[in-house]
C-alpha atoms as a PDB file:
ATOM      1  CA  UNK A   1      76.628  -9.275  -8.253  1.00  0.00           C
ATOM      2  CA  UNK A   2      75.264 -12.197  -6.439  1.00  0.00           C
ATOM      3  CA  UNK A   3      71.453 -13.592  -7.171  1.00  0.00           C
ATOM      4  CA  UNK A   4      70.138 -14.290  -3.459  1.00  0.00           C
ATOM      5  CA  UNK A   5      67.238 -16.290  -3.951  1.00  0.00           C
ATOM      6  CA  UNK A   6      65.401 -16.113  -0.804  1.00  0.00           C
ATOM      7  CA  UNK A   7      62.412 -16.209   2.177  1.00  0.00           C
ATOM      8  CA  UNK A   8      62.522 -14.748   5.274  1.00  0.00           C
ATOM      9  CA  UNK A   9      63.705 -17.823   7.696  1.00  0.00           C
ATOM     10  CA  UNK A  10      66.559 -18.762   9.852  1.00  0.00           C
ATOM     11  CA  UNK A  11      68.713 -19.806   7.179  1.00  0.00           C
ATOM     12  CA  UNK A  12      68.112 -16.933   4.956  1.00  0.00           C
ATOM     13  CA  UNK A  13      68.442 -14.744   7.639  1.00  0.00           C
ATOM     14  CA  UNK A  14      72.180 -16.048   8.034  1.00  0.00           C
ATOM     15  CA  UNK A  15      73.273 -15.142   4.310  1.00  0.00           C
ATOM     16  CA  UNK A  16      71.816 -11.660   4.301  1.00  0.00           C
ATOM     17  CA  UNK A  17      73.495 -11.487   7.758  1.00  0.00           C
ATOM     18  CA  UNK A  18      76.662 -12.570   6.008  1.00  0.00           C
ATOM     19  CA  UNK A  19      76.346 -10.509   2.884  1.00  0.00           C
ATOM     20  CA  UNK A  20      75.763  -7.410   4.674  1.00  0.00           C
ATOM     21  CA  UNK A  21      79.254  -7.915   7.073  1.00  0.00           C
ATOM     22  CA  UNK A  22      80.907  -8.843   4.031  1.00  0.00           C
ATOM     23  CA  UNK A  23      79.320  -5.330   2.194  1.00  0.00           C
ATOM     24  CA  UNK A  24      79.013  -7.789  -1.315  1.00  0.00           C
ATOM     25  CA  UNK A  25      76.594  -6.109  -3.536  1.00  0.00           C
ATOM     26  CA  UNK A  26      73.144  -8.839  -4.314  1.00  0.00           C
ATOM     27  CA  UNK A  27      69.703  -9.035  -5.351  1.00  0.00           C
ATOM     28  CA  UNK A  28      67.297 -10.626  -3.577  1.00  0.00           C
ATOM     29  CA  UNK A  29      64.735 -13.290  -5.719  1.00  0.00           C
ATOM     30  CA  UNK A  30      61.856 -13.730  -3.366  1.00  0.00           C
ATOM     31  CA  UNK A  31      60.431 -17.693  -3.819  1.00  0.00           C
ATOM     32  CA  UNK A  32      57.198 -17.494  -2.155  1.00  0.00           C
ATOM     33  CA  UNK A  33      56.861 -21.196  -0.437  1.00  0.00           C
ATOM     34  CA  UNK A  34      53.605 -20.798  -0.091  1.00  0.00           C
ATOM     35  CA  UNK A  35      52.204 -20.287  -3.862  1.00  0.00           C
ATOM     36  CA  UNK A  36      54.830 -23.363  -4.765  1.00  0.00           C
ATOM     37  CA  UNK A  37      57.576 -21.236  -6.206  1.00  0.00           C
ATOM     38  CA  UNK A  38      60.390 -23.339  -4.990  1.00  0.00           C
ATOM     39  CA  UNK A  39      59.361 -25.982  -7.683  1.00  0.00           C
ATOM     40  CA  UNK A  40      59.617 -24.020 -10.290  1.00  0.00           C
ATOM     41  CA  UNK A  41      61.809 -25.862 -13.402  1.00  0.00           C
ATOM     42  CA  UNK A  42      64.400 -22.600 -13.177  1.00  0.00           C
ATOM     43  CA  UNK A  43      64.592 -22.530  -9.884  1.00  0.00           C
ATOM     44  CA  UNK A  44      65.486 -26.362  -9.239  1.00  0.00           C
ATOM     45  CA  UNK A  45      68.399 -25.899 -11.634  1.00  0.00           C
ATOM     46  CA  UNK A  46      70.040 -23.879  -8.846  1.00  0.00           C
ATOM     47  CA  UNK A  47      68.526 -25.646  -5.954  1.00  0.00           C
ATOM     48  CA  UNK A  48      67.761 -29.331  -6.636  1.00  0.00           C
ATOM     49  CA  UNK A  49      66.720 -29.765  -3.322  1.00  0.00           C
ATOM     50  CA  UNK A  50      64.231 -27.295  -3.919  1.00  0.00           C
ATOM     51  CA  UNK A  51      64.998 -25.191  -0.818  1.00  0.00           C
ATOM     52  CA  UNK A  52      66.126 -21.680   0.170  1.00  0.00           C
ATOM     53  CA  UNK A  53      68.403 -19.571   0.320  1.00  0.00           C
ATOM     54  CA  UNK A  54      70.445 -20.486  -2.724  1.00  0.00           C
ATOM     55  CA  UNK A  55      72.895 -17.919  -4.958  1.00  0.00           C
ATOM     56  CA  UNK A  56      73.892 -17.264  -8.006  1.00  0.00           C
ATOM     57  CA  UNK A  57      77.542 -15.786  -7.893  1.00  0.00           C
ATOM     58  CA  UNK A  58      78.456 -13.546 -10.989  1.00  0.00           C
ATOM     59  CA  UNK A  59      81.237 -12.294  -9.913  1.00  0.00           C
ATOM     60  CA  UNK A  60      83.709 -14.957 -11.213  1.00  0.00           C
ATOM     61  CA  UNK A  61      85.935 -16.186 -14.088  1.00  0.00           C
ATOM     62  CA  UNK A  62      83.833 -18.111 -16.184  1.00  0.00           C
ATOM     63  CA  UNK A  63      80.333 -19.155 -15.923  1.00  0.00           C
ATOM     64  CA  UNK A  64      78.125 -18.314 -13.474  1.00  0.00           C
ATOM     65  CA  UNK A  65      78.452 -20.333  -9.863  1.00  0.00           C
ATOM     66  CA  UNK A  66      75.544 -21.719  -8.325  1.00  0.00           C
ATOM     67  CA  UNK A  67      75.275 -22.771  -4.863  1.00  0.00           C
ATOM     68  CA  UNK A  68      72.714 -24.419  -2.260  1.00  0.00           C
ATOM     69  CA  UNK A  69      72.562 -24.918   1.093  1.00  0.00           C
ATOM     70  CA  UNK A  70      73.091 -22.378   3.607  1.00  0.00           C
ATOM     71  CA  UNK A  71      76.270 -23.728   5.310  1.00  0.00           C
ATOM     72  CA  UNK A  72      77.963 -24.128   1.992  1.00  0.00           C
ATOM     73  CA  UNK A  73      76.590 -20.402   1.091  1.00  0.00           C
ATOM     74  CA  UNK A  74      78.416 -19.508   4.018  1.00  0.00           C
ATOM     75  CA  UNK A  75      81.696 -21.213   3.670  1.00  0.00           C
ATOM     76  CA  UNK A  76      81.735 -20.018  -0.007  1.00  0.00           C
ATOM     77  CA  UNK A  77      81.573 -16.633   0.953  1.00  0.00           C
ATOM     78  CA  UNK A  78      83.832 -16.778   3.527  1.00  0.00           C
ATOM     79  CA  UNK A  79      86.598 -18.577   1.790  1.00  0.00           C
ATOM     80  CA  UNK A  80      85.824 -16.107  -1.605  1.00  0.00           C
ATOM     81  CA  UNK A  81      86.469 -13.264   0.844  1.00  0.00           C
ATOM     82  CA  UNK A  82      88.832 -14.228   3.224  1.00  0.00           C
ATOM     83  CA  UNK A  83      86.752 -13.039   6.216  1.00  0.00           C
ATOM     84  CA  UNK A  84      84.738 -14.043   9.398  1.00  0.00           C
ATOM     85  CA  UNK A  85      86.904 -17.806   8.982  1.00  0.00           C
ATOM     86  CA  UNK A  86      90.523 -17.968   9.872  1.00  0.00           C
ATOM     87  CA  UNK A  87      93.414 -18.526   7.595  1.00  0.00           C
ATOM     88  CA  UNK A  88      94.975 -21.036  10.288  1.00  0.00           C
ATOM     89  CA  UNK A  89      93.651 -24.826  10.332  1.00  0.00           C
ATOM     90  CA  UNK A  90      92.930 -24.594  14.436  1.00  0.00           C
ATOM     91  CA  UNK A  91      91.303 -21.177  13.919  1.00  0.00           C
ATOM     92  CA  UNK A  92      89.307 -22.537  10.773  1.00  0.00           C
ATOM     93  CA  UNK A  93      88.584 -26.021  12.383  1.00  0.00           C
ATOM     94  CA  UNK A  94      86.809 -23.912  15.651  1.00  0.00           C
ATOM     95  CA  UNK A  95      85.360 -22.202  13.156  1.00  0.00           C
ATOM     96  CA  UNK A  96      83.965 -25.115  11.415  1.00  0.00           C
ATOM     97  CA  UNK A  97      83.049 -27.542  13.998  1.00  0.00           C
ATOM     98  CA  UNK A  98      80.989 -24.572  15.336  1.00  0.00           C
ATOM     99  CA  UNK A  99      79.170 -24.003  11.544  1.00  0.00           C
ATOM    100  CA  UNK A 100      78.128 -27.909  10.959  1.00  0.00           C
ATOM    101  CA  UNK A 101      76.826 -28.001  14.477  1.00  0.00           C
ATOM    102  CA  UNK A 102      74.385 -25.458  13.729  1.00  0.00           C
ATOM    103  CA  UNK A 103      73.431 -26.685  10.491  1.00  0.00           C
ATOM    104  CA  UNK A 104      72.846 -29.999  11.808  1.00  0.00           C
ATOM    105  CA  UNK A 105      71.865 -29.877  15.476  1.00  0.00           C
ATOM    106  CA  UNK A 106      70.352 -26.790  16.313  1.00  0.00           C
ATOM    107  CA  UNK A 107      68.780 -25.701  13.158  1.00  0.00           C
ATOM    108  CA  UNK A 108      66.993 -28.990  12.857  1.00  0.00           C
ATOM    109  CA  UNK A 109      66.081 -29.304  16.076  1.00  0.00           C
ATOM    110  CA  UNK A 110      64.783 -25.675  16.461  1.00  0.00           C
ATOM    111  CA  UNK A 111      63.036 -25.757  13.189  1.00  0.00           C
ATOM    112  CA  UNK A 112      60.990 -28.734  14.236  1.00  0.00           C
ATOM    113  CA  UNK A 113      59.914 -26.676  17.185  1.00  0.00           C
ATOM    114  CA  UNK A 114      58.601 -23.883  14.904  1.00  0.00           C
ATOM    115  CA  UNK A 115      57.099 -26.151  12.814  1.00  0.00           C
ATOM    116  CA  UNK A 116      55.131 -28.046  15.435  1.00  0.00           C
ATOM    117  CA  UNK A 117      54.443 -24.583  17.535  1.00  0.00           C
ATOM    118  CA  UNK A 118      53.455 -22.602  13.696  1.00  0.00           C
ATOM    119  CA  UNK A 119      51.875 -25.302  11.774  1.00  0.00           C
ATOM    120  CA  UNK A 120      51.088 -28.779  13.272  1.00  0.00           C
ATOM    121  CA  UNK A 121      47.750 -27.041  15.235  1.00  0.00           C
ATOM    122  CA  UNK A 122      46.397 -26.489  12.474  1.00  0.00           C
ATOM    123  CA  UNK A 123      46.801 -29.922  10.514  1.00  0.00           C
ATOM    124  CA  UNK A 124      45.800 -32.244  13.430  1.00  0.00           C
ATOM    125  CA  UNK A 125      43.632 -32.466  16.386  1.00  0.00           C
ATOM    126  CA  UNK A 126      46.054 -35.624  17.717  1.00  0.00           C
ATOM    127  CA  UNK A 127      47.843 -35.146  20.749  1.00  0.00           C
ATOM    128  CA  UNK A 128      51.192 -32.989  20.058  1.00  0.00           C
ATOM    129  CA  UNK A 129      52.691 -33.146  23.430  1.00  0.00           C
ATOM    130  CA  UNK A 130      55.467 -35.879  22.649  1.00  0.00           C
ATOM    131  CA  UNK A 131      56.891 -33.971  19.451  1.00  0.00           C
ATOM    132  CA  UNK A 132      56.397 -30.902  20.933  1.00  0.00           C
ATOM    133  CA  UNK A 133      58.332 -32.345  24.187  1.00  0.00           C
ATOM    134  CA  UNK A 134      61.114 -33.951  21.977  1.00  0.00           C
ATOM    135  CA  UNK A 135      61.882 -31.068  20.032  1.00  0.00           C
ATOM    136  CA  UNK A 136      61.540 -28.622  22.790  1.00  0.00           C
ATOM    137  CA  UNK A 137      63.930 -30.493  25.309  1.00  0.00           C
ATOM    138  CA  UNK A 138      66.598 -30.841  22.907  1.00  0.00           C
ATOM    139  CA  UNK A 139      66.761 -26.889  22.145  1.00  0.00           C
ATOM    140  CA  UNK A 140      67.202 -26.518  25.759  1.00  0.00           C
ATOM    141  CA  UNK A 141      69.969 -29.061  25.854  1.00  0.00           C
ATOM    142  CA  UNK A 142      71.448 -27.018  22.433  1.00  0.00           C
ATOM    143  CA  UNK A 143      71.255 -23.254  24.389  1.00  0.00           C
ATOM    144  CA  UNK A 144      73.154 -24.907  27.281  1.00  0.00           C
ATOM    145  CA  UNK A 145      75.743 -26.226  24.974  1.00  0.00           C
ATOM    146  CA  UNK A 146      76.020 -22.889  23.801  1.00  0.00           C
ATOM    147  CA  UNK A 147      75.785 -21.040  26.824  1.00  0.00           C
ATOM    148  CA  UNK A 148      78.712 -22.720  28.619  1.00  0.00           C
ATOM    149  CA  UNK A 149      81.164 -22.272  25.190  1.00  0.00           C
ATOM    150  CA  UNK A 150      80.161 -18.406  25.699  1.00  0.00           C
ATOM    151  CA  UNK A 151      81.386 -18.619  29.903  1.00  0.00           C
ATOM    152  CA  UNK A 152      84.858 -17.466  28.918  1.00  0.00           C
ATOM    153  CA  UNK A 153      84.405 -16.029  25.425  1.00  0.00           C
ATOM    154  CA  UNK A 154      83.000 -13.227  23.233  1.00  0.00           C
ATOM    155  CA  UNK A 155      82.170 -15.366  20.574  1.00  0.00           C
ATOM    156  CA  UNK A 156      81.790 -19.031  19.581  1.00  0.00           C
ATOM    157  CA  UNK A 157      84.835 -19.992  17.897  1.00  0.00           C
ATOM    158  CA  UNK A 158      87.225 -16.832  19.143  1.00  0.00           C
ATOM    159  CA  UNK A 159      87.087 -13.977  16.533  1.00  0.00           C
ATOM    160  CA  UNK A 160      83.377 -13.168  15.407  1.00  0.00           C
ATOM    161  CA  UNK A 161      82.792 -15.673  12.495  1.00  0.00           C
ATOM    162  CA  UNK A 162      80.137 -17.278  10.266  1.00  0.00           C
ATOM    163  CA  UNK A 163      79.871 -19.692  13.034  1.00  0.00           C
ATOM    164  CA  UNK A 164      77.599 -16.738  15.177  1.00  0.00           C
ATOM    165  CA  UNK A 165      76.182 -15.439  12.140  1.00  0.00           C
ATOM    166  CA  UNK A 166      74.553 -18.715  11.387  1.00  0.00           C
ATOM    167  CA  UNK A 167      73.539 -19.402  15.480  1.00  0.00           C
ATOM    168  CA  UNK A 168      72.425 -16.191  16.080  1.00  0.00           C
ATOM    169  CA  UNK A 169      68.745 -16.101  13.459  1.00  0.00           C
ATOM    170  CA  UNK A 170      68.075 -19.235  15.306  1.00  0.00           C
ATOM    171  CA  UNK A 171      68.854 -18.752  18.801  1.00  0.00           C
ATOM    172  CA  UNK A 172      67.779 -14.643  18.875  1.00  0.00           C
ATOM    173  CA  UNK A 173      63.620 -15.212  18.559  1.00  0.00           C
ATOM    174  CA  UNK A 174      63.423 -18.312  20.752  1.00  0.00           C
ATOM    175  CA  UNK A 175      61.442 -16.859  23.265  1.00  0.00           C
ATOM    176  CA  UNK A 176      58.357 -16.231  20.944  1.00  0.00           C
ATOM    177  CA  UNK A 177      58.304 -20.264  21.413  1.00  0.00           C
ATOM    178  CA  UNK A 178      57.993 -19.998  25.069  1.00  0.00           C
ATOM    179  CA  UNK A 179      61.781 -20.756  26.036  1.00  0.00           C
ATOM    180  CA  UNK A 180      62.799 -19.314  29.240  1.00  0.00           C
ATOM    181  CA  UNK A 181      66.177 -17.549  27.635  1.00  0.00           C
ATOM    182  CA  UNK A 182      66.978 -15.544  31.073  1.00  0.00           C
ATOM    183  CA  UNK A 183      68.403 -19.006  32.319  1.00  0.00           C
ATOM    184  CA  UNK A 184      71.374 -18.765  29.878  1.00  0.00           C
ATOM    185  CA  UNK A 185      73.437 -15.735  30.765  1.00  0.00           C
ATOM    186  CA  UNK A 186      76.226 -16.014  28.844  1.00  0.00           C
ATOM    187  CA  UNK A 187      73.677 -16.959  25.649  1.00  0.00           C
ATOM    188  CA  UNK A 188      71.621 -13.702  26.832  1.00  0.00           C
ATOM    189  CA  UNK A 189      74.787 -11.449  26.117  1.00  0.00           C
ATOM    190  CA  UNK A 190      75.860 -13.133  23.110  1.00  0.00           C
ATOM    191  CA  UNK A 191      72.664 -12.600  21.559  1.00  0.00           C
ATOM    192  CA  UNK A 192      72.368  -8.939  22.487  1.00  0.00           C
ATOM    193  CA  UNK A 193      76.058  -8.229  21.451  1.00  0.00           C
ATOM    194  CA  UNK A 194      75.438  -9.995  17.790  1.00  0.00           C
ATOM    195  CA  UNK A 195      72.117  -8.185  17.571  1.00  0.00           C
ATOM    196  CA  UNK A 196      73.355  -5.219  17.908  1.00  0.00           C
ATOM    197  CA  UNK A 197      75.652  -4.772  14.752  1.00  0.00           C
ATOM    198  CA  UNK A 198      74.562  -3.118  11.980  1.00  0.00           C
ATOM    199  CA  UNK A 199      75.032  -5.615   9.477  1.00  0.00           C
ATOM    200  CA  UNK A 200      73.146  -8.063  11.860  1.00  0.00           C
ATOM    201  CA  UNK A 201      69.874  -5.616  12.101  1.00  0.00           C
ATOM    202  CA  UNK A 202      70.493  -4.530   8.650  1.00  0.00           C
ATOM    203  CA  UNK A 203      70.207  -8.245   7.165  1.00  0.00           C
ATOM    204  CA  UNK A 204      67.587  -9.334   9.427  1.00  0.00           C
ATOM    205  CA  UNK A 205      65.116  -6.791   7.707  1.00  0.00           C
ATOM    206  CA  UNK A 206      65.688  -8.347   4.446  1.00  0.00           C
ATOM    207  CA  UNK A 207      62.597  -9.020   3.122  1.00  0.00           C
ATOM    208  CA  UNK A 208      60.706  -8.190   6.142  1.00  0.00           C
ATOM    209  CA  UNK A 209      57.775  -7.087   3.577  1.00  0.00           C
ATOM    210  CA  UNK A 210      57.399 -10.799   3.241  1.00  0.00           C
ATOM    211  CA  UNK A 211      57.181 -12.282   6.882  1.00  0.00           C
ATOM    212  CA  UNK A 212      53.748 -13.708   8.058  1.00  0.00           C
ATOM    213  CA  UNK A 213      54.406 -14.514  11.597  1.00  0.00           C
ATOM    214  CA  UNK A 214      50.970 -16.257  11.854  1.00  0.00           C
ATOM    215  CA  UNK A 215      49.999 -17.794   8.466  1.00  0.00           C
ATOM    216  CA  UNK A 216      46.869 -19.240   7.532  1.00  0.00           C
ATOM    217  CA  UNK A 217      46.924 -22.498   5.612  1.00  0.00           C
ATOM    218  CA  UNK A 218      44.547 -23.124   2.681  1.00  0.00           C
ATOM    219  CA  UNK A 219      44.011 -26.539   1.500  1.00  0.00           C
ATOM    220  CA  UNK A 220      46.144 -25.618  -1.369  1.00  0.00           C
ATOM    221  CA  UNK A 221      48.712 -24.408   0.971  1.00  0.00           C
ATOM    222  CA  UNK A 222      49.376 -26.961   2.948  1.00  0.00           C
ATOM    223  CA  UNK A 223      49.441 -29.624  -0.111  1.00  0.00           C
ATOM    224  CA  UNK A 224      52.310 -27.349  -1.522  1.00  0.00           C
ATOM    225  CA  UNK A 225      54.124 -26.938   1.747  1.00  0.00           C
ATOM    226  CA  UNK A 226      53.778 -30.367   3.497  1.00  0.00           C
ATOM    227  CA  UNK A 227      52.265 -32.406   1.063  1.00  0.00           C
ATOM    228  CA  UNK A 228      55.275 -32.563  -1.445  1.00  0.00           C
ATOM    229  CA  UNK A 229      58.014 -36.119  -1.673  1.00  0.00           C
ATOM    230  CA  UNK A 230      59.666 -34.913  -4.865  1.00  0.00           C
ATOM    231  CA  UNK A 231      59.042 -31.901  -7.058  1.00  0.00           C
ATOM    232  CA  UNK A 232      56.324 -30.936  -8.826  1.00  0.00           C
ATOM    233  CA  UNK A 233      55.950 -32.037 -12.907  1.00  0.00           C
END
């Protein structure tokens, strides 16, 4: 059994993506951001960066195995398996190059966008235009990327891998932040394609009980969520 501990984003979206293909049997721990859970003494233990999704893997020799950070969730489970990465070093290398890109170009990059579009509004009545501009620009740069791997392929890196499974959460709802998606063909059928497996729709609804598309800060809320340089004592 595997401890997913867990909130309804991107980069949870990719392990319960990923433990659904793989059929591994977990629980998901809900840490609600919001109310501060994430600095919670236990919790830190596991994820010292005090971020989600992290797991707790039972299911080995010995003692427990913790992990954080979603790309090395991913590779983990992969490797533990032996699926969605190649066995051969130029299959696994695509495979790779195609995984660290996304964890640190085009989730960065995209989650700066939802934070500016979600949040910054309501924090400041200073002009937003540049950082929304900055962050905005770049994603379209990013979907091009992708869209001209996809010209002459199913998939990013050959066989469907952990490298789509952690694209697709962030690429699939772009259009709620006013991206013009139609312009990337190739991205258009990928998306569609991924979307439709049942693992992918199946893992997407994890924890959809907990999703607030349009939050409303408190004061309290927004000391927790923004207003935080190391953990709480």
């Amino acid at each position: 059994m595997i401890d997913l501990y867990y909130w309804p984003t991107p980069n949870g979206w990719k392990i319960t993506i990923l433990l659904e293909e793989l059929g591994l049997p977990y629980k998901m721990i809900p840490v609600d951001i919001g109310k501060g859970e994430q600095f919670e003494p236990d919790f830190l233990k596991i994820s010292p960066n005090n971020r989600m999704p992290a797991i707790v893997d039972h299911d080995v020799d010995g003692d427990p195995v913790s992990i954080f950070e979603s790309g090395a969730i991913m590779l983990y489970l992969a490797e533990k398996t032996g699926k969605f990465i190649p066995s051969d070093t130029a299959g696994r290398v695509e495979v790779l190059q195609w995984l660290f890109w996304q964890v640190g170009g085009l989730g960065p990059m995209l989650g700066q966008v939802s934070h500016f579009n979600t949040y910054a509004p309501q924090l400041t009545d200073s002009d937003l235009s540049y950082s929304l501009d900055r962050y905005t620009q770049e994603g379209v740069r990013l979907f091009g990327v992708m869209d001209r791997r996809l010209a002459d392929r199913d998939y990013l890196a050959g066989d469907y891998s952990i490298a789509d499974m952690a694209c697709w959460p962030w690429v699939a709802p772009a259009a709620r932040f006013g991206y013009d998606m139609s312009k990337h063909e190739n991205l258009m059928r990928w998306i569609e394609s991924v979307g439709m497996r049942p693992a992918v729709e199946r893992g997407f609804a994890v924890g959809e009980e907990y999703r607030n598309p349009q939050p409303v800060l408190t004061e309290e809320s927004k000391k927790i969520l923004f207003g935080q340089s190391s953990p709480i004592k």
